[in-house]
C-alpha atoms as a PDB file:
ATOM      1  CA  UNK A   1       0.000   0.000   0.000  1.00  0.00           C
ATOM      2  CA  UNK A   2       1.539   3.733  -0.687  1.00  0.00           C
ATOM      3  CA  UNK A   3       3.040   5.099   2.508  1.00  0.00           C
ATOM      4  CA  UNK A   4       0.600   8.143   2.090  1.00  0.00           C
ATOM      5  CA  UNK A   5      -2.793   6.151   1.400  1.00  0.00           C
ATOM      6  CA  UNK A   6      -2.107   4.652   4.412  1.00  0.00           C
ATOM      7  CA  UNK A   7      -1.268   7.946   6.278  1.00  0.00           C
ATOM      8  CA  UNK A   8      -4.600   9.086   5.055  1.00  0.00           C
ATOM      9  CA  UNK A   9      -6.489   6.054   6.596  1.00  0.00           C
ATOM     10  CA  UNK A  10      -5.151   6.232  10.027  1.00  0.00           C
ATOM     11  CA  UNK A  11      -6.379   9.847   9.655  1.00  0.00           C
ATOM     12  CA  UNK A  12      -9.744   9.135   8.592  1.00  0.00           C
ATOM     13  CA  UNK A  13      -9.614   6.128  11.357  1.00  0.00           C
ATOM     14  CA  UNK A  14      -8.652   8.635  14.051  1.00  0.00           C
ATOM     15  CA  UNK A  15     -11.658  11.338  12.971  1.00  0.00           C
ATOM     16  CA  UNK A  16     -13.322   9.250  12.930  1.00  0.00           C
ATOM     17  CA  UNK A  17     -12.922   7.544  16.780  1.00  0.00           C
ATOM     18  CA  UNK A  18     -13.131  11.607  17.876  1.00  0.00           C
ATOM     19  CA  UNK A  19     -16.166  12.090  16.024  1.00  0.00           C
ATOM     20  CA  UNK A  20     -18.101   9.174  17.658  1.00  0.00           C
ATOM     21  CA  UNK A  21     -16.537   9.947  21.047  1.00  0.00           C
ATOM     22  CA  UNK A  22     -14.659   6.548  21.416  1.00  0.00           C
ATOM     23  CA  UNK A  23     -13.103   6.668  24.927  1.00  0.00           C
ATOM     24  CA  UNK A  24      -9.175   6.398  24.843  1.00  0.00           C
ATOM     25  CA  UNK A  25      -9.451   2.880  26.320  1.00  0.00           C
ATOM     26  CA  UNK A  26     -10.987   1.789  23.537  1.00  0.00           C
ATOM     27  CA  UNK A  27      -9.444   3.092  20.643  1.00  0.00           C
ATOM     28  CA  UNK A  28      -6.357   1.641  18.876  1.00  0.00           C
ATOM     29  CA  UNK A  29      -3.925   4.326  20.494  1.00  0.00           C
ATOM     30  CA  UNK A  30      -3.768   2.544  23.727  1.00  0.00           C
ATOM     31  CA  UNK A  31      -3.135  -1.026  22.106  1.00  0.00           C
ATOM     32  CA  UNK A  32      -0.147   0.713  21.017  1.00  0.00           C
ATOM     33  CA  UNK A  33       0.739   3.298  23.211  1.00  0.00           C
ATOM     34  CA  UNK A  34       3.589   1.186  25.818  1.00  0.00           C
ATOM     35  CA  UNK A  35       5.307   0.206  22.298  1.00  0.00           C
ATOM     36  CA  UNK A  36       8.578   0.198  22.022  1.00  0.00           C
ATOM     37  CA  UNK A  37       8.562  -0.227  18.488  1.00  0.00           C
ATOM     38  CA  UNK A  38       7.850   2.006  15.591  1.00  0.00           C
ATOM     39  CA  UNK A  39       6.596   0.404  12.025  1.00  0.00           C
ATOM     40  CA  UNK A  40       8.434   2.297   9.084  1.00  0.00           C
ATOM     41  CA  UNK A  41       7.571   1.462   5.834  1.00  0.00           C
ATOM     42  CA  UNK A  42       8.441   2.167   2.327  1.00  0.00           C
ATOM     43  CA  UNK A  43      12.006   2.803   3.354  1.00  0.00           C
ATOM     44  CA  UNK A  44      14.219   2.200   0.050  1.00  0.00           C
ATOM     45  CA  UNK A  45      16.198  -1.397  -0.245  1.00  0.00           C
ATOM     46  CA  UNK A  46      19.327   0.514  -0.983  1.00  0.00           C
ATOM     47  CA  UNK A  47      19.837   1.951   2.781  1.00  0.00           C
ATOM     48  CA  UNK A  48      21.903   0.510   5.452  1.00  0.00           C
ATOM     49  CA  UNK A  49      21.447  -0.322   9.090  1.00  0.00           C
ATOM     50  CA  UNK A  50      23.853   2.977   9.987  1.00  0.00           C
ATOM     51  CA  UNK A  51      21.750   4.856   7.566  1.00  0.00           C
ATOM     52  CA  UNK A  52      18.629   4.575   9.332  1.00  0.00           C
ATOM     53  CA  UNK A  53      20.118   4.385  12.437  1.00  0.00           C
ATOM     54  CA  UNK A  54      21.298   8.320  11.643  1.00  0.00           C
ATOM     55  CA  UNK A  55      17.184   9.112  10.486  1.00  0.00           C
ATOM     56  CA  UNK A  56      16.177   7.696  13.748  1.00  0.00           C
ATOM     57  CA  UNK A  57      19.028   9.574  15.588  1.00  0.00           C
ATOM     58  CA  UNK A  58      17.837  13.045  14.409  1.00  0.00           C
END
């Protein structure tokens, strides 16, 4: 799926909880929100571990 579709769903996902008034326990955020990880997609083949490791350092 395009990095940006996807961007746009979670948006439409999130006005969508605020517009119905979904408490915080029940919306996806708190699944989530004691993550230590971070999903990152569509990052190019051609990058290294030290190159993202410099993104992620910024």
């Amino acid at each position: 799926m395009n990095p940006l579709t996807l961007v746009k769903r979670i948006q439409k996902i999130n006005s969508k909880e605020a517009e119905l008034g979904i408490s915080e326990q029940a919306s996806w955020h708190s699944k989530y929100k004691d993550s230590a990880y971070v999903f990152v997609g569509g990052v190019p083949f051609d990058l290294t571990e030290g190159d993202l490791l410099a993104v992620f350092a910024q």
